[in-house]
Protein backbone atom coordinates (compact mmCIF):
# COMPACT_ATOMS: atom_id res chain seq x y z
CA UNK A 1 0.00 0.00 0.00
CA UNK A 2 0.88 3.85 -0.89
CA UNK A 3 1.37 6.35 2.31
CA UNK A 4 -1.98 8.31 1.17
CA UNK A 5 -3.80 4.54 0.90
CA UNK A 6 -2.43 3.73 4.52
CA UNK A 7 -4.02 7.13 5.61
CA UNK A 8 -7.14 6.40 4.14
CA UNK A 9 -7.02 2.80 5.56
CA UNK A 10 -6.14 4.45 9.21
CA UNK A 11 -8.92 6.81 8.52
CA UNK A 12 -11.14 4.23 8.00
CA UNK A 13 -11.02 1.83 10.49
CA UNK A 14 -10.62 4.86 12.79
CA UNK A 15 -13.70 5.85 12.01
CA UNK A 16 -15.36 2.83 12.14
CA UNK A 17 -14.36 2.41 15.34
CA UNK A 18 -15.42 5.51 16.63
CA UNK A 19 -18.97 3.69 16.67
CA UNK A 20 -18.04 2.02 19.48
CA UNK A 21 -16.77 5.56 21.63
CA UNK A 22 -19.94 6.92 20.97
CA UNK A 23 -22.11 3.85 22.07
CA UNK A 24 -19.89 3.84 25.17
CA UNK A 25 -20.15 7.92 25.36
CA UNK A 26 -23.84 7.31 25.91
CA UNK A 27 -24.16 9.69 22.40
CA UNK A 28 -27.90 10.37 21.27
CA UNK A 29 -29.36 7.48 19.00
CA UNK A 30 -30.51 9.48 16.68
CA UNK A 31 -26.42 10.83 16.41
CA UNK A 32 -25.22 7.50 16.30
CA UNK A 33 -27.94 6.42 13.20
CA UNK A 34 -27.00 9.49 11.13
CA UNK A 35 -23.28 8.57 11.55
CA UNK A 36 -23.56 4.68 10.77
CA UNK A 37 -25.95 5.42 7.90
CA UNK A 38 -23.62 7.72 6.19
CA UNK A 39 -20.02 5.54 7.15
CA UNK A 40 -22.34 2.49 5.52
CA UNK A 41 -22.63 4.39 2.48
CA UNK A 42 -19.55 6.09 2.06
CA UNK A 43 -17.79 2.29 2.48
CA UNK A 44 -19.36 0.55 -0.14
CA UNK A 45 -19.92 3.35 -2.49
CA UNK A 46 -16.28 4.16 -1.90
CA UNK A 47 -15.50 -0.31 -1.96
CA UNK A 48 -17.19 -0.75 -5.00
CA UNK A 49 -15.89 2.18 -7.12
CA UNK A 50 -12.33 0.75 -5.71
CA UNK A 51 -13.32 -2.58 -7.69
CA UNK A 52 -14.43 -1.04 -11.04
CA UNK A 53 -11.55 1.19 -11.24
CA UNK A 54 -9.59 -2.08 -10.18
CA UNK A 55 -11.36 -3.74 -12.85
CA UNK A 56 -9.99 -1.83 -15.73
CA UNK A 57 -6.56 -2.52 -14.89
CA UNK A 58 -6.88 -5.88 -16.48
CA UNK A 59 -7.20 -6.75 -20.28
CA UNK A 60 -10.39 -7.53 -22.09
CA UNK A 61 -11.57 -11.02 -21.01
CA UNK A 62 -9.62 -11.44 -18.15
CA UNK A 63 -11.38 -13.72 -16.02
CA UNK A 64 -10.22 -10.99 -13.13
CA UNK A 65 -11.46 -8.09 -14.74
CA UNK A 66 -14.75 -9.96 -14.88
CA UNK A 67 -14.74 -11.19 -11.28
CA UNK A 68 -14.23 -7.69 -10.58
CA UNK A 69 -17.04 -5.88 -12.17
CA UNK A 70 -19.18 -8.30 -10.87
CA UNK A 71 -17.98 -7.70 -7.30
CA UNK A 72 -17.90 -3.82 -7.73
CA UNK A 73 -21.65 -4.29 -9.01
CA UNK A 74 -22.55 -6.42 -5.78
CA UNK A 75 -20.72 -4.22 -3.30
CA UNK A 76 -22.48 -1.07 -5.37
CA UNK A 77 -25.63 -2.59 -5.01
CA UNK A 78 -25.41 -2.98 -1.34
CA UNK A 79 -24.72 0.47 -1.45
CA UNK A 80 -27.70 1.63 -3.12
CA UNK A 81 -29.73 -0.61 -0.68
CA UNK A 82 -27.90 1.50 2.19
CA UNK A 83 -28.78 4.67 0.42
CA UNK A 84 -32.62 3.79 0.64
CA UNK A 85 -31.42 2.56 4.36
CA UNK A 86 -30.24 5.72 5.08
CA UNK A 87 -33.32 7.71 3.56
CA UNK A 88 -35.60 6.13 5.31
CA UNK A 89 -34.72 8.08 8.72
CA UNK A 90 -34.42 11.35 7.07
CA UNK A 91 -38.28 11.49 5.75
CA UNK A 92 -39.22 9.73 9.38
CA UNK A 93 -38.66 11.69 12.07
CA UNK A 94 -35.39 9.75 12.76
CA UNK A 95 -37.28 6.86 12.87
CA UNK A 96 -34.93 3.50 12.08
CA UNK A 97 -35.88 1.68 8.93
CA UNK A 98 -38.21 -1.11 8.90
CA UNK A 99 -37.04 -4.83 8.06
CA UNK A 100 -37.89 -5.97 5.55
CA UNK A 101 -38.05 -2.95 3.38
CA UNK A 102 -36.62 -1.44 -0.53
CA UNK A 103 -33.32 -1.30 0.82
CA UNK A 104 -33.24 -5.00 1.35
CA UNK A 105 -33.80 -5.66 -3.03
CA UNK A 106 -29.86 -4.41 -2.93
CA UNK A 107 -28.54 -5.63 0.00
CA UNK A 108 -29.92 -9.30 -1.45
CA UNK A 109 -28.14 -8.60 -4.78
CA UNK A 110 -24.86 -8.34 -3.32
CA UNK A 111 -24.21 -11.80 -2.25
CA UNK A 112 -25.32 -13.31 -5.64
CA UNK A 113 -23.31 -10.97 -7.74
CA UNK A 114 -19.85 -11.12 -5.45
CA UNK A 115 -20.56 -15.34 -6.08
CA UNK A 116 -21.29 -14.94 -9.59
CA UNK A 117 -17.53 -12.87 -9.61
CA UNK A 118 -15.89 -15.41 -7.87
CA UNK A 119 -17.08 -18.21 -9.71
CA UNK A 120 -16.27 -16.56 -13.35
CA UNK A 121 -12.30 -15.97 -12.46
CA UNK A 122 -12.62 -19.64 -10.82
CA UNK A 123 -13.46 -21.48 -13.65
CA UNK A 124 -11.69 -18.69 -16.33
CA UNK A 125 -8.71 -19.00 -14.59
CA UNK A 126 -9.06 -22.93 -14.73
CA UNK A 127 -8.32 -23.01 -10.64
CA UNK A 128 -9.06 -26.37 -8.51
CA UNK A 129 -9.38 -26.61 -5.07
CA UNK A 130 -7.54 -28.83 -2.97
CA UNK A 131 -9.29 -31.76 -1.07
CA UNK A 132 -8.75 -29.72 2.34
CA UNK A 133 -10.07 -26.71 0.69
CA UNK A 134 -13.09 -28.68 -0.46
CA UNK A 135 -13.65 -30.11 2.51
CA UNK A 136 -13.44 -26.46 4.58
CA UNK A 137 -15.71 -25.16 1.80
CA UNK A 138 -18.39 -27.52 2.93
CA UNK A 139 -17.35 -27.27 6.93
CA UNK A 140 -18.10 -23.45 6.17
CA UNK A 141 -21.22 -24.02 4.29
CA UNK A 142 -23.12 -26.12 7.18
CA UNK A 143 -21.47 -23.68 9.69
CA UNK A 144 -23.00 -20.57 8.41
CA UNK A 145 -25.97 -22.55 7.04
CA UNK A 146 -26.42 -23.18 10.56
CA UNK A 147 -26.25 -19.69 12.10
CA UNK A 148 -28.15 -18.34 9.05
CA UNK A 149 -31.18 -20.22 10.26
CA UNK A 150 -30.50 -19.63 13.40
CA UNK A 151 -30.92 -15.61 12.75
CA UNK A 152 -33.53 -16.26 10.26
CA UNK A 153 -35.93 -18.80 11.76
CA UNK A 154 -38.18 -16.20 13.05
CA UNK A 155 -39.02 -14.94 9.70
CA UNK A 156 -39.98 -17.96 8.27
CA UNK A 157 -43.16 -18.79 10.49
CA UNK A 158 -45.90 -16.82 9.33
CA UNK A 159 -44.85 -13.20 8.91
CA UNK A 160 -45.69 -12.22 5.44
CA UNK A 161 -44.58 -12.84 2.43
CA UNK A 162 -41.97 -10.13 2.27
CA UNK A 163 -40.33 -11.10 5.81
CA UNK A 164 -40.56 -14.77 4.58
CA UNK A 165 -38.52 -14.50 1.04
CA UNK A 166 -35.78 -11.80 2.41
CA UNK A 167 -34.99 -14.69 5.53
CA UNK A 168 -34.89 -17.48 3.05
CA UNK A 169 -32.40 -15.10 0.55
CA UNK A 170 -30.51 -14.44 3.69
CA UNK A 171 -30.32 -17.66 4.96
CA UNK A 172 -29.22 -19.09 1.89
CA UNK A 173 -27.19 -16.53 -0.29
CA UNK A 174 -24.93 -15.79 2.52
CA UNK A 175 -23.54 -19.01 3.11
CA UNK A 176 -23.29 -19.76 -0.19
CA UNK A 177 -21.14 -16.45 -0.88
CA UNK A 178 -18.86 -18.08 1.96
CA UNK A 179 -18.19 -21.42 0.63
CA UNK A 180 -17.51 -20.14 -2.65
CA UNK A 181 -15.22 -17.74 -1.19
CA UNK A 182 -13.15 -20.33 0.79
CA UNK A 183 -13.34 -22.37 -2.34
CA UNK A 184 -12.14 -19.87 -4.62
CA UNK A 185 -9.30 -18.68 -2.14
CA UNK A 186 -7.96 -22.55 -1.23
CA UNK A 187 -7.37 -22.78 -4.95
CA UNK A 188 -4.53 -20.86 -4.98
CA UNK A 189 -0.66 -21.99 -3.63
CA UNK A 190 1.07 -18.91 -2.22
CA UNK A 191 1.61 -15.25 -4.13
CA UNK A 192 0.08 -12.15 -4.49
CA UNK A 193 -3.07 -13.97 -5.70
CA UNK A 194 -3.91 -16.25 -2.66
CA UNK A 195 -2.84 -13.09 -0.90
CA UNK A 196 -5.58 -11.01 -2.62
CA UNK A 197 -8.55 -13.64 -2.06
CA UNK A 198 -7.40 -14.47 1.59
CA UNK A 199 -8.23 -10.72 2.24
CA UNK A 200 -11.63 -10.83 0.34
CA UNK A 201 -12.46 -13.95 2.58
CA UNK A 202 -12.18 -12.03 5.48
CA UNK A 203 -14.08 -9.35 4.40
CA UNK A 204 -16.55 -11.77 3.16
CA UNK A 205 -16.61 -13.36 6.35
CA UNK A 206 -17.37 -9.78 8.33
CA UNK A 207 -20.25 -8.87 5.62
CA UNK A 208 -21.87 -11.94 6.59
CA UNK A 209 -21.26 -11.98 10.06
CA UNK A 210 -22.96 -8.25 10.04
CA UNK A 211 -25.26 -9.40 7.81
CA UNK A 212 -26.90 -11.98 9.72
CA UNK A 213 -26.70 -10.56 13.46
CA UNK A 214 -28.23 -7.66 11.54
CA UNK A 215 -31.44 -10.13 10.48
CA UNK A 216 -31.26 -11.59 13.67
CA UNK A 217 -31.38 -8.87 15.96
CA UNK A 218 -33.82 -6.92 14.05
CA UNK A 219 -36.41 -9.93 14.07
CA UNK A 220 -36.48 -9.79 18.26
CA UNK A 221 -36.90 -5.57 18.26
CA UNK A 222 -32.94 -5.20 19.87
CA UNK A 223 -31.86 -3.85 16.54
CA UNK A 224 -30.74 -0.26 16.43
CA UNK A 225 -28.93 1.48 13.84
CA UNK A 226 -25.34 2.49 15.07
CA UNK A 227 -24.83 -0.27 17.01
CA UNK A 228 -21.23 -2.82 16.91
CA UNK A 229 -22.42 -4.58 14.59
CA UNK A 230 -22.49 -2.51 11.79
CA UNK A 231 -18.62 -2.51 12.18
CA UNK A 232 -18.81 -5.55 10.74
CA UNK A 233 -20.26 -4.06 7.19
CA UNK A 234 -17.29 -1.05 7.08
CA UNK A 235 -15.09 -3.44 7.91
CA UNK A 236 -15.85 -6.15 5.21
CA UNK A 237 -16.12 -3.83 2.69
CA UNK A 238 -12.56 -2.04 3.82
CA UNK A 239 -11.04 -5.49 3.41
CA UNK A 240 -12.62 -6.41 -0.27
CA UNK A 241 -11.58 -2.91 -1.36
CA UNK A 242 -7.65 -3.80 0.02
CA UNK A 243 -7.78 -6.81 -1.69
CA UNK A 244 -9.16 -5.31 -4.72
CA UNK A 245 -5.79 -2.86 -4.27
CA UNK A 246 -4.02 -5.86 -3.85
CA UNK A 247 -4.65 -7.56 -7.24
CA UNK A 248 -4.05 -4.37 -8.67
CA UNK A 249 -0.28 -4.40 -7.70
CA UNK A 250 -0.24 -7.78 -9.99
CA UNK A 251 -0.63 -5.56 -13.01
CA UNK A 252 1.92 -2.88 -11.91
């Protein structure tokens, strides 16, 4: 990394941590919800731009430069979900969004598209996994299969229809998106290239982790915009965009 993309790194995570000071502070909600809602835009917006610009460092049917439009177009669709997230307060009073609600069409398209992205460099790029990568792959699949019914289960008894289809996308999309991930990542040896996916996985791994305690809180009222768990969304996204800078340095 540059000095000005360490500063912007520090700046970052400093900021995403300053969620935590003013939870601890005792700062106004309302504060707190203006301040996640616009840090949750400004890090995928700012994530997925990172990828497309990324993108077009690589030639014309380069299985990365498709793997990373389609992961710039799934983090930038998360964004626009957290744009209609972040709206909703503004026109309400500071009222927190409902679940489920518009902002939940994008947030559903991310996982999809980032597994679409991964899956086109896997199989352009002619990668295999080992058997132990395999074998995680699936370990991580039931694991997060697991929790993702676990923070979903609520929404799948009698709800509504909306409430109903966005727990079943969650439950299911997510975990997928982590399998393929590990998958995609245990395919490679050593080098910059295993270094770049390791780095998505963890980011990966914090989207989903934020993702579901997100579901999950919100479906037993203790959800509150602001709160630690959003972290886990800035976060993510901060570590797909450094591995997105990391790839970059391949074509340098």
């Amino acid at each position: 990394m540059t000095g000005i993309q360490r500063f912007i790194a520090a700046i970052w995570v400093l900021s995403t941590l300053l969620m935590v000071v003013l939870a601890m502070a005792g700062v106004d909600e309302v504060v707190r919800l203006y301040y996640s809602n616009a840090l949750q835009l400004l890090s995928s917006i700012g994530c997925g731009l990172i990828c497309l610009t990324v993108m077009d460092a690589f030639p014309a049917g380069s299985p990365l430069r498709n793997a990373w439009r389609l992961i710039g177009a799934g983090v930038l669709a998360w964004g626009i979900g957290a744009m209609i997230f972040a709206g909703y307060p503004l026109m309400h009073d500071g009222e927190d969004t409902p679940y489920p609600y518009y902002a939940d069409i994008g947030y559903l398209l991310t996982s999809p598209l980032i597994a679409m992205g991964l899956l086109v460099f896997k199989r352009g790029a002619g990668l295999v996994a080992p058997l132990w990568g395999k074998i995680l792959a699936v370990v991580v699949l039931l694991i997060s299969m697991y929790w993702g019914y676990y923070a979903n289960h609520e929404g799948l008894t009698g709800q509504g229809v909306a409430m109903s289809l966005s727990s079943i996308c969650y439950m299911l999309f997510d975990p997928i998106l982590m399998s393929i991930t590990v998958l995609t990542a245990t395919s490679f040896t050593g080098g910059i290239v295993a270094e770049t996916w390791w780095k998505a996985v963890l980011g990966v791994a914090l989207y989903f982790f934020a993702n579901q305690a997100f579901t999950y809180l919100n479906l037993i009222d203790d959800y509150t915009t602001g709160s630690w768990i959003d972290m886990g969304w800035m976060l993510g996204f901060g570590m797909i965009a450094w591995a997105a800078m990391t790839a970059r340095r391949m074509m340098l």
